[in-house]
PDB file of N, CA and C in Angstrom:
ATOM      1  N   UNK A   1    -107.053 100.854 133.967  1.00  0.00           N
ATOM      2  CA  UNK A   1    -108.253 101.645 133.719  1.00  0.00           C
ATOM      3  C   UNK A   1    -109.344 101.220 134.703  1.00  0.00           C
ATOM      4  N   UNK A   2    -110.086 102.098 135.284  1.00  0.00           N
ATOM      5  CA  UNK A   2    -110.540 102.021 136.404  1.00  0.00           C
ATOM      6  C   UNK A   2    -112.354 101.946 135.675  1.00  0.00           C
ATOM      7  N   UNK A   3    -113.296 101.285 136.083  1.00  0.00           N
ATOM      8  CA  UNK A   3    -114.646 101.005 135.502  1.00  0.00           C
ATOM      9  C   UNK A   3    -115.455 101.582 136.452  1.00  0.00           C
ATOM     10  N   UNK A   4    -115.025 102.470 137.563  1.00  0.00           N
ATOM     11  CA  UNK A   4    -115.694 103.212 138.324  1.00  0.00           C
ATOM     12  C   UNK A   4    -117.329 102.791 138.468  1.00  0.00           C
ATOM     13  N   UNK A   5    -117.301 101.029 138.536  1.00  0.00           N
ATOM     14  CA  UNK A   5    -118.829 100.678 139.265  1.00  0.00           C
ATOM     15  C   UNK A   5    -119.519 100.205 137.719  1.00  0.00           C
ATOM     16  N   UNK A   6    -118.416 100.504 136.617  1.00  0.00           N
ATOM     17  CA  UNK A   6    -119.367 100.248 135.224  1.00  0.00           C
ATOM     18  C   UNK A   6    -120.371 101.351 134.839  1.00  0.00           C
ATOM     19  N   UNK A   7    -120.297 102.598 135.643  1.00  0.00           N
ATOM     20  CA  UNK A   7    -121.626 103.663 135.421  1.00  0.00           C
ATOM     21  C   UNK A   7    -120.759 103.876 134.132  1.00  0.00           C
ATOM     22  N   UNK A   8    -122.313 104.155 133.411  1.00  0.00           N
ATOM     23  CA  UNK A   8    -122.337 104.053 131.857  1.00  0.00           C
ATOM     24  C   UNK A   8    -122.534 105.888 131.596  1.00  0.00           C
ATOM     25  N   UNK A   9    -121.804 106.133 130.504  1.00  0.00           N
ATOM     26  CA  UNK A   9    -122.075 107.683 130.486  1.00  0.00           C
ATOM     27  C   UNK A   9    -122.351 108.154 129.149  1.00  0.00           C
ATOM     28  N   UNK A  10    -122.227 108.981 128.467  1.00  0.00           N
ATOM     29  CA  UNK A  10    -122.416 110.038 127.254  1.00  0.00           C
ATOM     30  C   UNK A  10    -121.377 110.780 127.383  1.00  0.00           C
ATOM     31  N   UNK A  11    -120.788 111.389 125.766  1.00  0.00           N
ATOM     32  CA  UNK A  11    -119.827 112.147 125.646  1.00  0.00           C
ATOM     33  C   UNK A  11    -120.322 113.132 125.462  1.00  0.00           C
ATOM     34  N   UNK A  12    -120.296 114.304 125.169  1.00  0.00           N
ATOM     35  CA  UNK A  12    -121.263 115.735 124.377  1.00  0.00           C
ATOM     36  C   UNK A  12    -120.508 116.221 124.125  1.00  0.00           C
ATOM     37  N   UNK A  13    -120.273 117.416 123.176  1.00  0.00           N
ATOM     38  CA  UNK A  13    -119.612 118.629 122.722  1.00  0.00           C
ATOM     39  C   UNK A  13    -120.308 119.932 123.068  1.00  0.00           C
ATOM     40  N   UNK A  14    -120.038 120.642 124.046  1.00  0.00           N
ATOM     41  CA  UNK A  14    -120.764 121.813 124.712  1.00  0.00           C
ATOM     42  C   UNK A  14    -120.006 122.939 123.541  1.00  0.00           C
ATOM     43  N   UNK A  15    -121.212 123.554 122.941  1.00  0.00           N
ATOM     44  CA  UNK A  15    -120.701 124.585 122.291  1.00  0.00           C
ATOM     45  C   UNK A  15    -120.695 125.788 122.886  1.00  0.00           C
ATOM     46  N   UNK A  16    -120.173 126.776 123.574  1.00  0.00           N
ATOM     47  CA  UNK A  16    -120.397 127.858 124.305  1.00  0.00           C
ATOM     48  C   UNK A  16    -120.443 129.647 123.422  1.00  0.00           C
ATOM     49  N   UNK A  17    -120.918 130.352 123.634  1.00  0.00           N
ATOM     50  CA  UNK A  17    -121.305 131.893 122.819  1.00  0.00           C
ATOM     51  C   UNK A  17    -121.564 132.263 124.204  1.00  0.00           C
ATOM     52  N   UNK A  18    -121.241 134.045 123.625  1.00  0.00           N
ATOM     53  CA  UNK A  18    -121.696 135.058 124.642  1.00  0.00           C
ATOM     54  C   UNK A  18    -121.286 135.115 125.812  1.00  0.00           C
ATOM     55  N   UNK A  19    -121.893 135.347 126.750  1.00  0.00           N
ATOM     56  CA  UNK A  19    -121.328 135.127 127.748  1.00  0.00           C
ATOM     57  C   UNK A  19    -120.283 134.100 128.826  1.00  0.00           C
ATOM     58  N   UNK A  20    -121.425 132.539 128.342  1.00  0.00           N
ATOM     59  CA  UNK A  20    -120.308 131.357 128.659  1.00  0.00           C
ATOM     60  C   UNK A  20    -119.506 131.477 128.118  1.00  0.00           C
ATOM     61  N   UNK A  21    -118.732 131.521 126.749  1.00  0.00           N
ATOM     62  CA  UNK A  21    -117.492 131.660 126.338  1.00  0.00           C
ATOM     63  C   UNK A  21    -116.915 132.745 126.912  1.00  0.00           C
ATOM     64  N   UNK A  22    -117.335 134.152 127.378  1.00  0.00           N
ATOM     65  CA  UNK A  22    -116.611 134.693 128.205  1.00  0.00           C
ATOM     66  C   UNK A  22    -115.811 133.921 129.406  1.00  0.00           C
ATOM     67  N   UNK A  23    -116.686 133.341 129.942  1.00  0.00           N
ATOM     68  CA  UNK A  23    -116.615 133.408 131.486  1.00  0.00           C
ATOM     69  C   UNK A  23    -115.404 132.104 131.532  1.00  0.00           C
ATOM     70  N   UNK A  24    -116.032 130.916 130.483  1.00  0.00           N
ATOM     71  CA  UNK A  24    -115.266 129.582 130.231  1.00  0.00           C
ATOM     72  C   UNK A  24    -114.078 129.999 129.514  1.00  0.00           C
ATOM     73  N   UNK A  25    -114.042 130.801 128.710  1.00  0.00           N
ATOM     74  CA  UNK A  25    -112.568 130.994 128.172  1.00  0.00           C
ATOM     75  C   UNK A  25    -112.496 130.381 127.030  1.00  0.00           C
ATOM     76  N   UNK A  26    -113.113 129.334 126.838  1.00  0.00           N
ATOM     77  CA  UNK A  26    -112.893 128.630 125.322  1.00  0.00           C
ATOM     78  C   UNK A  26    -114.457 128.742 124.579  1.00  0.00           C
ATOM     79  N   UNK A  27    -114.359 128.606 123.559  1.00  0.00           N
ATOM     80  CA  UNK A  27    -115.799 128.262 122.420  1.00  0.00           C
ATOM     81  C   UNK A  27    -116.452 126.736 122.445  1.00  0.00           C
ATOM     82  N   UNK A  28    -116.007 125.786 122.816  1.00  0.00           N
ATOM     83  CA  UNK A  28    -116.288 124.723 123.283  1.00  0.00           C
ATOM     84  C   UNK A  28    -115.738 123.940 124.112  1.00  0.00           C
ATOM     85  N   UNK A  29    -116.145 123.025 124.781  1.00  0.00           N
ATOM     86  CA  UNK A  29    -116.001 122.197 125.727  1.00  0.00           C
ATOM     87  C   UNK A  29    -116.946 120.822 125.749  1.00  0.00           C
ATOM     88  N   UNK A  30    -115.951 119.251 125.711  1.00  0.00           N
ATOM     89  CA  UNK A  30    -116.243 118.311 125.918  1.00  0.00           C
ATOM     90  C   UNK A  30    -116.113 117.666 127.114  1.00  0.00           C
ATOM     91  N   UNK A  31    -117.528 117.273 127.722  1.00  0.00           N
ATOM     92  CA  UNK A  31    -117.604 116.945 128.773  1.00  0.00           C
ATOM     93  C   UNK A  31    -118.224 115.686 129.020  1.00  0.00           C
ATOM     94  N   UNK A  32    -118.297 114.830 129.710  1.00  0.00           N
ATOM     95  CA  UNK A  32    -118.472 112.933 129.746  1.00  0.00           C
ATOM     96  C   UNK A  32    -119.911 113.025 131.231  1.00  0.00           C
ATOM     97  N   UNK A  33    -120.864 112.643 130.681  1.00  0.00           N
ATOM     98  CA  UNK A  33    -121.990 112.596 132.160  1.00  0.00           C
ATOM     99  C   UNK A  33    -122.488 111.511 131.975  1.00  0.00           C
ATOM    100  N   UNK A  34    -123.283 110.912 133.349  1.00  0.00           N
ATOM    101  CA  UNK A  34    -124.066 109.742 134.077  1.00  0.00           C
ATOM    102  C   UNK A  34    -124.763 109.545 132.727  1.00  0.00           C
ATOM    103  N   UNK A  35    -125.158 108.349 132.480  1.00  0.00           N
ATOM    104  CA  UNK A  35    -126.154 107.799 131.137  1.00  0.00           C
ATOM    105  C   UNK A  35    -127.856 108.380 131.730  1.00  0.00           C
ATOM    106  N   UNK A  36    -128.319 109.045 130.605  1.00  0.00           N
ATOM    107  CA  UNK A  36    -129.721 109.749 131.142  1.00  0.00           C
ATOM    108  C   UNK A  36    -129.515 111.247 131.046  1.00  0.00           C
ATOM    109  N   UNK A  37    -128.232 111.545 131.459  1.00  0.00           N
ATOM    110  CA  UNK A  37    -128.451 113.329 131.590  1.00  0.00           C
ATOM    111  C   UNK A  37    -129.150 114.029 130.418  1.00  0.00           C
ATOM    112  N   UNK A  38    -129.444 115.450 131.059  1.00  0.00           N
ATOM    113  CA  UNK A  38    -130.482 115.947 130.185  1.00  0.00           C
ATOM    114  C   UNK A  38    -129.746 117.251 129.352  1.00  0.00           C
ATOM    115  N   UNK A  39    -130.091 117.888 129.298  1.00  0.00           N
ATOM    116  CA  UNK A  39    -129.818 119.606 128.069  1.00  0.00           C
ATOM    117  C   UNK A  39    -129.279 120.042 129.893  1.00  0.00           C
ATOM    118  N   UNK A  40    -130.215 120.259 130.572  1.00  0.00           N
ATOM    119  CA  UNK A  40    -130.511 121.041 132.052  1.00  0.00           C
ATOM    120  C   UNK A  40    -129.649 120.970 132.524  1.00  0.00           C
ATOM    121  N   UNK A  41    -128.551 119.411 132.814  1.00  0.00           N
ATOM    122  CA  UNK A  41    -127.529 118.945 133.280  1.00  0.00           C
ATOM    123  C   UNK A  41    -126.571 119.622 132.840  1.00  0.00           C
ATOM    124  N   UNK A  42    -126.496 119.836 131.295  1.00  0.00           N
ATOM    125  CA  UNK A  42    -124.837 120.396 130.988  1.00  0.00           C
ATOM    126  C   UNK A  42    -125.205 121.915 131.547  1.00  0.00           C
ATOM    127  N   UNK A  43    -126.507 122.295 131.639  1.00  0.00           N
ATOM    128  CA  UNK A  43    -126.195 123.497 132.348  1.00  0.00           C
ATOM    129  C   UNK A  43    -126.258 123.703 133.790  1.00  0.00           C
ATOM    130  N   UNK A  44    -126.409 122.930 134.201  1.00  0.00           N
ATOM    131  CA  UNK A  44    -126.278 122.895 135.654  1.00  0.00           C
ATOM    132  C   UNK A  44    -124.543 122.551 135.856  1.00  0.00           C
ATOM    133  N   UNK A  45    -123.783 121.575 135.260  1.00  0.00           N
ATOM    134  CA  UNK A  45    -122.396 121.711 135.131  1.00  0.00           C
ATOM    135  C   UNK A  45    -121.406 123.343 135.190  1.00  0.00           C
ATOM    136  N   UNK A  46    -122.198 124.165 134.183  1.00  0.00           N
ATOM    137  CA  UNK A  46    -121.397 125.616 133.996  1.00  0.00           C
ATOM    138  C   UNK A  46    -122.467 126.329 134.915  1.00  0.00           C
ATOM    139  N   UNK A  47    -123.546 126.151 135.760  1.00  0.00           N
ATOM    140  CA  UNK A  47    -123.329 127.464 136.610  1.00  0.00           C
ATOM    141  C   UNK A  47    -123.022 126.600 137.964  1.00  0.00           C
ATOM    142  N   UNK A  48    -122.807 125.457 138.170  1.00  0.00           N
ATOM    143  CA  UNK A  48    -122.287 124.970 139.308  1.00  0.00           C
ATOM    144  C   UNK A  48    -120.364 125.703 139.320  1.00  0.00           C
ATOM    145  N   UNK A  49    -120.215 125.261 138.183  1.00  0.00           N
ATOM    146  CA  UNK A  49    -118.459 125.084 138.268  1.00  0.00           C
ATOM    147  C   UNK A  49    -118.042 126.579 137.613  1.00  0.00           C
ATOM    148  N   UNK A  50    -118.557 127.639 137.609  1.00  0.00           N
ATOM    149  CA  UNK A  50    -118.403 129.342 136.713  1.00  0.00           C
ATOM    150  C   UNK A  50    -119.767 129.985 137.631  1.00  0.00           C
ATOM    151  N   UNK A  51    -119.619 129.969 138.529  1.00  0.00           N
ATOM    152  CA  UNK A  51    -120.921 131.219 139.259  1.00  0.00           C
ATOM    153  C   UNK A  51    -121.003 131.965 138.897  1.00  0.00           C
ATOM    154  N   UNK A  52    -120.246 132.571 138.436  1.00  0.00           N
ATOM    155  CA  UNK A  52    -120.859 133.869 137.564  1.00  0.00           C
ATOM    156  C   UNK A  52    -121.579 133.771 136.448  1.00  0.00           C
ATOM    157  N   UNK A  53    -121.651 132.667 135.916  1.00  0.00           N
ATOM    158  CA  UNK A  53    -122.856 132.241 135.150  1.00  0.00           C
ATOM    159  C   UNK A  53    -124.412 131.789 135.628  1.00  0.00           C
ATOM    160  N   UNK A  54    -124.567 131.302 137.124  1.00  0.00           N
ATOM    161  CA  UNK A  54    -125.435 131.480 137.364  1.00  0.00           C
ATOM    162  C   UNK A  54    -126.541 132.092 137.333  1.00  0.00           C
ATOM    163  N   UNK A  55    -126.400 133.537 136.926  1.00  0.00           N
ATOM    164  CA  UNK A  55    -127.769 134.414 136.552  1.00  0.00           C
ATOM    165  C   UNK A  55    -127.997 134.131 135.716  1.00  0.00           C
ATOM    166  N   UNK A  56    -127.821 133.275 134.643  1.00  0.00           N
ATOM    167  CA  UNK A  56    -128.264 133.112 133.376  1.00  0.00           C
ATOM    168  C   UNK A  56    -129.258 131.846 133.213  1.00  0.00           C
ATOM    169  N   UNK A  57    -128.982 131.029 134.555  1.00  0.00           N
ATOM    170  CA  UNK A  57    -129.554 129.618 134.735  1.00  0.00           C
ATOM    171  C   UNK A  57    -131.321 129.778 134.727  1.00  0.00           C
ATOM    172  N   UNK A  58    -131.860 131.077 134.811  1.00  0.00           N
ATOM    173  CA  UNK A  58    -133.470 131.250 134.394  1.00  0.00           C
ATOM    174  C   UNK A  58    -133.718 131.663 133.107  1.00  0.00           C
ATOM    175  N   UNK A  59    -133.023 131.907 131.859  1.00  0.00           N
ATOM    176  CA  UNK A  59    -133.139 132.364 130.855  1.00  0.00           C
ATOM    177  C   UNK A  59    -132.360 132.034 129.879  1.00  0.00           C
ATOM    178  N   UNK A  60    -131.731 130.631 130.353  1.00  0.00           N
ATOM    179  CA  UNK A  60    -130.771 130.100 128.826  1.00  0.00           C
ATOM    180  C   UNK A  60    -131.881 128.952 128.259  1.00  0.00           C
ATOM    181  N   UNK A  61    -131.772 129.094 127.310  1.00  0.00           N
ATOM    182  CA  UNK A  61    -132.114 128.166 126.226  1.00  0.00           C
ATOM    183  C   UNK A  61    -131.552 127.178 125.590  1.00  0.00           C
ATOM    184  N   UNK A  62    -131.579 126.228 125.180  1.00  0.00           N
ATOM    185  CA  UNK A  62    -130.756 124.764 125.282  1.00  0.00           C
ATOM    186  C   UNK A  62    -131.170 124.044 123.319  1.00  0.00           C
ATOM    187  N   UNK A  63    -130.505 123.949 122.993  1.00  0.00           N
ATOM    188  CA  UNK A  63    -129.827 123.193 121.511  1.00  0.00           C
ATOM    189  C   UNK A  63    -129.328 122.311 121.243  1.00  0.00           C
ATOM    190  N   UNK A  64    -129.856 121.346 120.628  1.00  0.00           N
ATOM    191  CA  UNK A  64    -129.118 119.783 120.570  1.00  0.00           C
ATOM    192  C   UNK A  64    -129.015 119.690 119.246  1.00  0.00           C
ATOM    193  N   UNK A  65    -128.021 118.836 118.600  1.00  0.00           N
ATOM    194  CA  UNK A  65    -127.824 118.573 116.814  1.00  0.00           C
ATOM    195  C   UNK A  65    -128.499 119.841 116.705  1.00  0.00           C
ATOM    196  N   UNK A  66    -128.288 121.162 116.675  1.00  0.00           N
ATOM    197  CA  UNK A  66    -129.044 121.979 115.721  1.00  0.00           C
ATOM    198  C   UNK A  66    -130.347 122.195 115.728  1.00  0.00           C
ATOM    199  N   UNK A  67    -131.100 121.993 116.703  1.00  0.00           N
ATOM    200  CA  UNK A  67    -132.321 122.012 117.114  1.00  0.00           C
ATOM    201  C   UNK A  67    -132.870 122.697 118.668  1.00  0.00           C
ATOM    202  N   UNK A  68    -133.769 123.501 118.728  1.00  0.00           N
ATOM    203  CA  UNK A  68    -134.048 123.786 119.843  1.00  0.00           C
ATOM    204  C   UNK A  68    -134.661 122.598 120.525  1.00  0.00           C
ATOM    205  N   UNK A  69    -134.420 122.428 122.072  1.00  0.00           N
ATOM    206  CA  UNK A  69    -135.265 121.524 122.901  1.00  0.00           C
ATOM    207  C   UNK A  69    -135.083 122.130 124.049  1.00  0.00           C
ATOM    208  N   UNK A  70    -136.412 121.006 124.872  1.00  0.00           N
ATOM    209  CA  UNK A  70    -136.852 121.591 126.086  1.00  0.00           C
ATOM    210  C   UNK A  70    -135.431 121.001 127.034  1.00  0.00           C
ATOM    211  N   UNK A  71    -135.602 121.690 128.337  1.00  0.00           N
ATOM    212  CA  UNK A  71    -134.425 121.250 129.112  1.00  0.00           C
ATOM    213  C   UNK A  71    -134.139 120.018 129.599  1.00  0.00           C
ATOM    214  N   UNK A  72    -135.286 119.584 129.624  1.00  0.00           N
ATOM    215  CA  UNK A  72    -135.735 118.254 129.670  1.00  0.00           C
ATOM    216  C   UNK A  72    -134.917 117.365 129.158  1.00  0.00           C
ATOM    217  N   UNK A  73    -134.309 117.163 127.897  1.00  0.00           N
ATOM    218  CA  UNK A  73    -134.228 116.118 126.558  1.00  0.00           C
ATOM    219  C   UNK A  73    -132.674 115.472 126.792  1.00  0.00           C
ATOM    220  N   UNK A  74    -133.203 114.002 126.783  1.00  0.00           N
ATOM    221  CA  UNK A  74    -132.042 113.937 127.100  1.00  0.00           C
ATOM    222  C   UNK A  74    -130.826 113.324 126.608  1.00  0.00           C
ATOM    223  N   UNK A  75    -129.824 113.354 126.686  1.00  0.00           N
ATOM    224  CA  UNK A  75    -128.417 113.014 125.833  1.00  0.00           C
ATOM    225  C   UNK A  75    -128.128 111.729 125.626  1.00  0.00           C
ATOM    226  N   UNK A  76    -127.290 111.738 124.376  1.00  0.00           N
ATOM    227  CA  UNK A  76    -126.918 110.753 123.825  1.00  0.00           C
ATOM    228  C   UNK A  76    -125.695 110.926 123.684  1.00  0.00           C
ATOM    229  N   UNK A  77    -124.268 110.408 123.337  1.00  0.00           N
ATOM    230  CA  UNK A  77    -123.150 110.133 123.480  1.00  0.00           C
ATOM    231  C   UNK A  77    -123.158 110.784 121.663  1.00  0.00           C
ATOM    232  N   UNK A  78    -122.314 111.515 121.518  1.00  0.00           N
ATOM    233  CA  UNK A  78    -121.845 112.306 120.476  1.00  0.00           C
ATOM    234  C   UNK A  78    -122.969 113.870 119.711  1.00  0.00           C
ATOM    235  N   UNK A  79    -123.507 113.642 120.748  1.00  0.00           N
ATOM    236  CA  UNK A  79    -124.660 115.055 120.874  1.00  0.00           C
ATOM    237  C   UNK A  79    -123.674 116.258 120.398  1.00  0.00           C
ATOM    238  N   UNK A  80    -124.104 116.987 119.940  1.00  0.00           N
ATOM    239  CA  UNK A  80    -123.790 118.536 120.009  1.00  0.00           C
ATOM    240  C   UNK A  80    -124.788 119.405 120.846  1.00  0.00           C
ATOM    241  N   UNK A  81    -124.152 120.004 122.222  1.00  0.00           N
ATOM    242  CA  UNK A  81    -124.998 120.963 122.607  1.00  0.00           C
ATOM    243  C   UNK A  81    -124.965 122.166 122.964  1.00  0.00           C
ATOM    244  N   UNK A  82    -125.554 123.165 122.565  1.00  0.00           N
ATOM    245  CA  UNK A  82    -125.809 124.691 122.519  1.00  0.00           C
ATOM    246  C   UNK A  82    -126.342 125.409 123.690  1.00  0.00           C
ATOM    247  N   UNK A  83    -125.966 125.824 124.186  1.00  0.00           N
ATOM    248  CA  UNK A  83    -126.404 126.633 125.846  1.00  0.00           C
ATOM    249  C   UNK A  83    -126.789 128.197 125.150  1.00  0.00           C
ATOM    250  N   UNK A  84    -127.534 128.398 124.885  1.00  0.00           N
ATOM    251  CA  UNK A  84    -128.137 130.485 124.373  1.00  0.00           C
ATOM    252  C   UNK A  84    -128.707 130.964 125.566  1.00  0.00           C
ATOM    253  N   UNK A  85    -127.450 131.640 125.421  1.00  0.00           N
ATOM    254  CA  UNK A  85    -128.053 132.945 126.498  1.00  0.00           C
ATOM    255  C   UNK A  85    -128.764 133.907 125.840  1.00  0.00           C
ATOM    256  N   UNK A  86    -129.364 134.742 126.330  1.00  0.00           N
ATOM    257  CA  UNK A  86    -130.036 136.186 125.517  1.00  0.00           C
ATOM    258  C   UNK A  86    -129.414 137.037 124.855  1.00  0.00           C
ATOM    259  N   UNK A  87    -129.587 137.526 123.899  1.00  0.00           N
ATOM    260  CA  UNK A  87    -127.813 138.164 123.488  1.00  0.00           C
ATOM    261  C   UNK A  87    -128.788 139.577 122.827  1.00  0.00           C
ATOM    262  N   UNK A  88    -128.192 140.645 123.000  1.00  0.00           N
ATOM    263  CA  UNK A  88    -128.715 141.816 122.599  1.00  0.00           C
ATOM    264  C   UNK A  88    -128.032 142.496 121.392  1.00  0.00           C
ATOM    265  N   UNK A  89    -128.556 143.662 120.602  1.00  0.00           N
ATOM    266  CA  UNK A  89    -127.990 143.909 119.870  1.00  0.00           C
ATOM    267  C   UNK A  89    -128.823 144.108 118.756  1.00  0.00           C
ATOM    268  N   UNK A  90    -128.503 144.184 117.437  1.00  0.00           N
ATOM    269  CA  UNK A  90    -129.184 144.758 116.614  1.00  0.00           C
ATOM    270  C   UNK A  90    -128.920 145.047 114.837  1.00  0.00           C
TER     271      UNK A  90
END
């Protein structure tokens, strides 16, 4: 097992709706980042690695444990987090 320098990280559970689950294919996704990352980060992850999600990167909204937060906020190792896109309808 490799300690890759000892960089320390966070686990999260990316919950995906709407469109990201289109584009990602699954309803969630667990993903492992640098110790510090923020809400902003896991979304910078899906429109880096799914471009076609990119248009959404000015108008998603970000959810942690069940809570709205700013993009800012940042993770902890067994987080739940929520990426909302705009969703229409009625």
């Amino acid at each position: 097992m490799s300690d890759l320098g000892s960089t320390a990280t966070v686990k999260v559970t990316v919950k995906l709706f709407a469109a990201y689950q289109d584009v990602v294919g699954s309803p969630e996704l667990d993903l492992e980042l640098p110790a510090g990352s923020t809400a902003q980060q896991v979304g910078e992850y899906f429109w880096t690695h799914y471009p076609r999600l990119d248009s959404l990167k000015s108008i998603t909204h970000f959810g942690v444990n069940l809570d709205f937060v700013p993009a800012n906020t940042p993770l902890q190792s067994g987080d739940e987090v929520v990426l909302i896109p705009p969703v229409s309808g009625g």
